[in-house]
Protein backbone atom coordinates (compact mmCIF):
# COMPACT_ATOMS: atom_id res chain seq x y z
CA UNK A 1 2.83 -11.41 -3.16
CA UNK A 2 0.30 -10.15 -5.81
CA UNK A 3 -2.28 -11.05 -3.76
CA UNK A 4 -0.85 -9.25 -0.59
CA UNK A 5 -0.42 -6.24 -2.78
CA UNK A 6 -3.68 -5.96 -4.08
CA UNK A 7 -5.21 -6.53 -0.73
CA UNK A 8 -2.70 -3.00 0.22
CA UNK A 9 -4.00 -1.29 -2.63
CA UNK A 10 -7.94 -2.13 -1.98
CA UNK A 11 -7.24 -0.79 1.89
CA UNK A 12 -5.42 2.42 1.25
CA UNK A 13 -6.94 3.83 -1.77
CA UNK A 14 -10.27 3.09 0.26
CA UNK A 15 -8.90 5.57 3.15
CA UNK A 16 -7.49 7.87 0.69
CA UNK A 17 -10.81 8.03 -1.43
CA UNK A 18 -12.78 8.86 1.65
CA UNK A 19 -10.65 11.69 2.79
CA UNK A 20 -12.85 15.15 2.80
CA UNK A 21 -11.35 17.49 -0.36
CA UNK A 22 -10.79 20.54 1.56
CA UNK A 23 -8.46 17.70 3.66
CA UNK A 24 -6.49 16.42 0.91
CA UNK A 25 -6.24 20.35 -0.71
CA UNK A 26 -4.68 21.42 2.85
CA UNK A 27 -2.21 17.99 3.04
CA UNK A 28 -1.28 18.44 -0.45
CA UNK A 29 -0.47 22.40 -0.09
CA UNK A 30 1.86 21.44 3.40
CA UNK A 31 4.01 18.23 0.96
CA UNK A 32 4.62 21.33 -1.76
CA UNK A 33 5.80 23.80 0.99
CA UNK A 34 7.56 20.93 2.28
CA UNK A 35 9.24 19.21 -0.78
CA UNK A 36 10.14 23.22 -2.31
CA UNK A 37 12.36 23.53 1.15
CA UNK A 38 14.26 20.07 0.39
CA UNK A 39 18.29 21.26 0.22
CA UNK A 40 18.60 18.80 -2.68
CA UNK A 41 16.08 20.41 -4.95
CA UNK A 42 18.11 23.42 -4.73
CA UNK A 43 20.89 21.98 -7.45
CA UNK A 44 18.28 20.04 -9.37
CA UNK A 45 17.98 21.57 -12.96
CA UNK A 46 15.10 18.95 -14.13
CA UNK A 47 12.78 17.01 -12.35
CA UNK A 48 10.35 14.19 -13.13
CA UNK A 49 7.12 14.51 -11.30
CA UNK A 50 3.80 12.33 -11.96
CA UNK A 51 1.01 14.52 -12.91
CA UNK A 52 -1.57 13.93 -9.79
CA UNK A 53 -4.55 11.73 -10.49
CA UNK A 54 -8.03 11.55 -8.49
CA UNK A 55 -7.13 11.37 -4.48
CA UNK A 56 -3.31 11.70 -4.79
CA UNK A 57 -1.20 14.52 -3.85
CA UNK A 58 -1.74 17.32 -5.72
CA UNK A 59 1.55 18.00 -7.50
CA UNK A 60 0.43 21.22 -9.77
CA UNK A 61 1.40 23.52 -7.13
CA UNK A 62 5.07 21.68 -7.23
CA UNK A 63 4.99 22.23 -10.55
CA UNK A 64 4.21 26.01 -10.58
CA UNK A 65 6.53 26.43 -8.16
CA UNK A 66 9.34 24.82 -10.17
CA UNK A 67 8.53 26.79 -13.10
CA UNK A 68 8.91 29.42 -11.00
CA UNK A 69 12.26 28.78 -9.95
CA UNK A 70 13.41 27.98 -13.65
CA UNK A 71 13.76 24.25 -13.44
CA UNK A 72 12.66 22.00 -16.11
CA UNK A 73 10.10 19.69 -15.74
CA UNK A 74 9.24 16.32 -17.34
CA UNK A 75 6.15 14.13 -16.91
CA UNK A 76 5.76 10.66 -17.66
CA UNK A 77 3.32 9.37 -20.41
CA UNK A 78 2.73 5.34 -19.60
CA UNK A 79 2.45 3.49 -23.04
CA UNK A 80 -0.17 0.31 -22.20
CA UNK A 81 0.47 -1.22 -25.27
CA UNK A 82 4.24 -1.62 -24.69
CA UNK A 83 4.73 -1.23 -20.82
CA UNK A 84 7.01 1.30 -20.69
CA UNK A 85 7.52 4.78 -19.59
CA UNK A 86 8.55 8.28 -22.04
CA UNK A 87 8.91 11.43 -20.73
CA UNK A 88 8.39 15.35 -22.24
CA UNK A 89 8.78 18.21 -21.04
CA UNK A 90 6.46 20.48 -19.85
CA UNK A 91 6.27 24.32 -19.50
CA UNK A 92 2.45 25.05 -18.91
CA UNK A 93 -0.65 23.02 -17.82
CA UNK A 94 -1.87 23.82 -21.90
CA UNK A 95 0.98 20.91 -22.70
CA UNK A 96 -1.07 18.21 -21.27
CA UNK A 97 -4.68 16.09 -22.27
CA UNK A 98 -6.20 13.64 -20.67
CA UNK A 99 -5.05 10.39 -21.19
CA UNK A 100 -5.37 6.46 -20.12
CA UNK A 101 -7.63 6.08 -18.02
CA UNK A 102 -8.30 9.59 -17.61
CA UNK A 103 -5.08 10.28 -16.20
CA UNK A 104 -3.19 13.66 -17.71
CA UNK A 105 -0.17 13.46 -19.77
CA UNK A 106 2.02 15.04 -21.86
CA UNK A 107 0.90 16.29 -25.13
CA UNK A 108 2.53 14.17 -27.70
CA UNK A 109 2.09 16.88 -30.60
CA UNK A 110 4.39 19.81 -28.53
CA UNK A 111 7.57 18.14 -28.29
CA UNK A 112 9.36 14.54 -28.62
CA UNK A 113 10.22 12.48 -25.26
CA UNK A 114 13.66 12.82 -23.96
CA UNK A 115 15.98 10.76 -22.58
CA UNK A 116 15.97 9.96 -18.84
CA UNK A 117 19.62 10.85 -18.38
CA UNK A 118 18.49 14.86 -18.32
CA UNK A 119 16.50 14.52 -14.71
CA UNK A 120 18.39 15.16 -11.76
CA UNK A 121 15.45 14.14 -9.18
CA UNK A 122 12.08 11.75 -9.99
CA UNK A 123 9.20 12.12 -7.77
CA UNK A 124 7.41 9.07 -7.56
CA UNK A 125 4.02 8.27 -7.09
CA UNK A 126 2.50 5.31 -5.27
CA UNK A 127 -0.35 3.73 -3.59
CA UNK A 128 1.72 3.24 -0.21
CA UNK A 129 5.12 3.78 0.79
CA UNK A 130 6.70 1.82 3.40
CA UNK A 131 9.92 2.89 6.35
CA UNK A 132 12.07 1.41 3.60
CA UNK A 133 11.19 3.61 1.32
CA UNK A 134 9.76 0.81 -0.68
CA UNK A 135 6.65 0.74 -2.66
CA UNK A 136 2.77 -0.70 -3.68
CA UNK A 137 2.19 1.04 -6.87
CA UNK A 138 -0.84 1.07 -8.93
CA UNK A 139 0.21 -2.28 -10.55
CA UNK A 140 1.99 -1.84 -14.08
CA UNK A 141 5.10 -1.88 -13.15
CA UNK A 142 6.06 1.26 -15.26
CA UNK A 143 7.73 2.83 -12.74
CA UNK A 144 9.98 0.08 -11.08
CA UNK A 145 11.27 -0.69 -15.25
CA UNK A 146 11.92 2.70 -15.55
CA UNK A 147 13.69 3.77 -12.72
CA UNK A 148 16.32 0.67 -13.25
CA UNK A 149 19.81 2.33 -13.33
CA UNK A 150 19.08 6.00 -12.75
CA UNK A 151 21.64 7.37 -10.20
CA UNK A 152 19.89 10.62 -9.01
CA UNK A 153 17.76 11.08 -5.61
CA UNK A 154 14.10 9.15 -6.17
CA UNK A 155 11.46 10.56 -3.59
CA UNK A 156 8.13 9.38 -2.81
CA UNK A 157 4.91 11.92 -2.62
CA UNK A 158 2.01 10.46 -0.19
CA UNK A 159 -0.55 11.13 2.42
CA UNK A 160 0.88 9.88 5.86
CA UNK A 161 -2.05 7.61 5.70
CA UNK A 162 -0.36 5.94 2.67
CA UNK A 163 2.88 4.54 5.18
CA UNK A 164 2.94 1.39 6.00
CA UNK A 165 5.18 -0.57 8.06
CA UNK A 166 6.48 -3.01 5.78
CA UNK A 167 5.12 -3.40 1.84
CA UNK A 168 6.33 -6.90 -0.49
CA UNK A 169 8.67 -6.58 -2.59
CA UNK A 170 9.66 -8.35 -5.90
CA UNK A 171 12.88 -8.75 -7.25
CA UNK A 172 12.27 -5.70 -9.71
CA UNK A 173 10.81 -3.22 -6.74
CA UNK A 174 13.51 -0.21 -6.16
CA UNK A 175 13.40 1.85 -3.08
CA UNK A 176 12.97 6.09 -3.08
CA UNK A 177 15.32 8.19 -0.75
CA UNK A 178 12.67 9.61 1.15
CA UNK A 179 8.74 10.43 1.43
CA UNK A 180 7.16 13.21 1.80
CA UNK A 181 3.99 13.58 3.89
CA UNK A 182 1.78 16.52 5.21
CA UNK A 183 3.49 15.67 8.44
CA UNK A 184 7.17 15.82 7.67
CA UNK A 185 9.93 13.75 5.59
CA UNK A 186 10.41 10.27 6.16
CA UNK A 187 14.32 9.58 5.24
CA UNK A 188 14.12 5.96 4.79
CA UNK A 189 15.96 2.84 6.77
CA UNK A 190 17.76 1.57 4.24
């Protein structure tokens, strides 16, 4: 299966890194108008989001527009060293560094992590999504350990060209809701 994954992950980040900018800008721009219209967000007091990295969705104009709107938002901040996953809060781009790999975080100095029991939606990130709503990640794990036991709606964030019909999955690997791509929301078959 690891082998099958990494093969996944080679493939798609390959046709997501060659994707023009002004391309990914205008796909990214139609998943925030599309995620801000979801009837479920309009309860949701606090919501984990991953802070976009490289090719990925661009999730700062998600997280403008939550401000916005008076939600809270958290990020994660991945600890290598242990495996696991904290989250903060954020209220402005001026609470977060760069991090691991390059990747922005929370600033650890602003405020401590909180429990996961405050979110009312997580928006996952991931390499490739499949019908199921299942997912190839990046490869740590963080996420699947993370989301164990959390009872609130779990959606997926990804570039249509990130679907694929059917991805492994490991006896830790949880299932989002839904996914949201530049051409529409995938409610998944499970």
């Amino acid at each position: 299966m690891d082998a099958e994954k990494k093969k996944i992950r080679r493939e798609i980040l390959a046709l997501r890194n060659a994707l023009p900018q002004a391309e990914l800008a205008a796909m990214s721009r139609s998943i925030c108008r599309r995620f801000m219209n979801l009837p479920m967000l309009e309860d949701c007091r606090a919501v984990m989001i991953f802070l976009s990295f490289g090719s990925e969705v661009n999730t700062d104009g998600i997280i403008d527009e939550l401000w916005r709107q008076g939600k809270k938002v958290y990020v994660p901040l991945c600890k290598p060293e242990t495996r696991e996953m904290v989250i903060f809060p954020i209220t402005s781009f001026a609470d977060v560094e760069p991090g691991y790999f390059g990747i922005r975080e929370p600033r650890q100095d602003l405020q401590p992590p909180v429990s996961k029991g405050l979110i009312d939606m997580v928006v996952v990130p991931a390499v490739a999504f499949d019908l199921r709503g299942f997912r190839v990640g990046y490869g740590g794990g963080y996420y699947d350990r993370f989301l164990v036991g959390m009872d609130v709606p779990k959606l997926g964030l990804a570039f249509s060209c990130q679907l694929i019909p059917e991805a492994p999955v490991g006896e830790y690997d949880l299932p989002v809701q839904s996914v949201i791509t530049e051409k529409g929301c995938l409610e998944v078959l499970v």
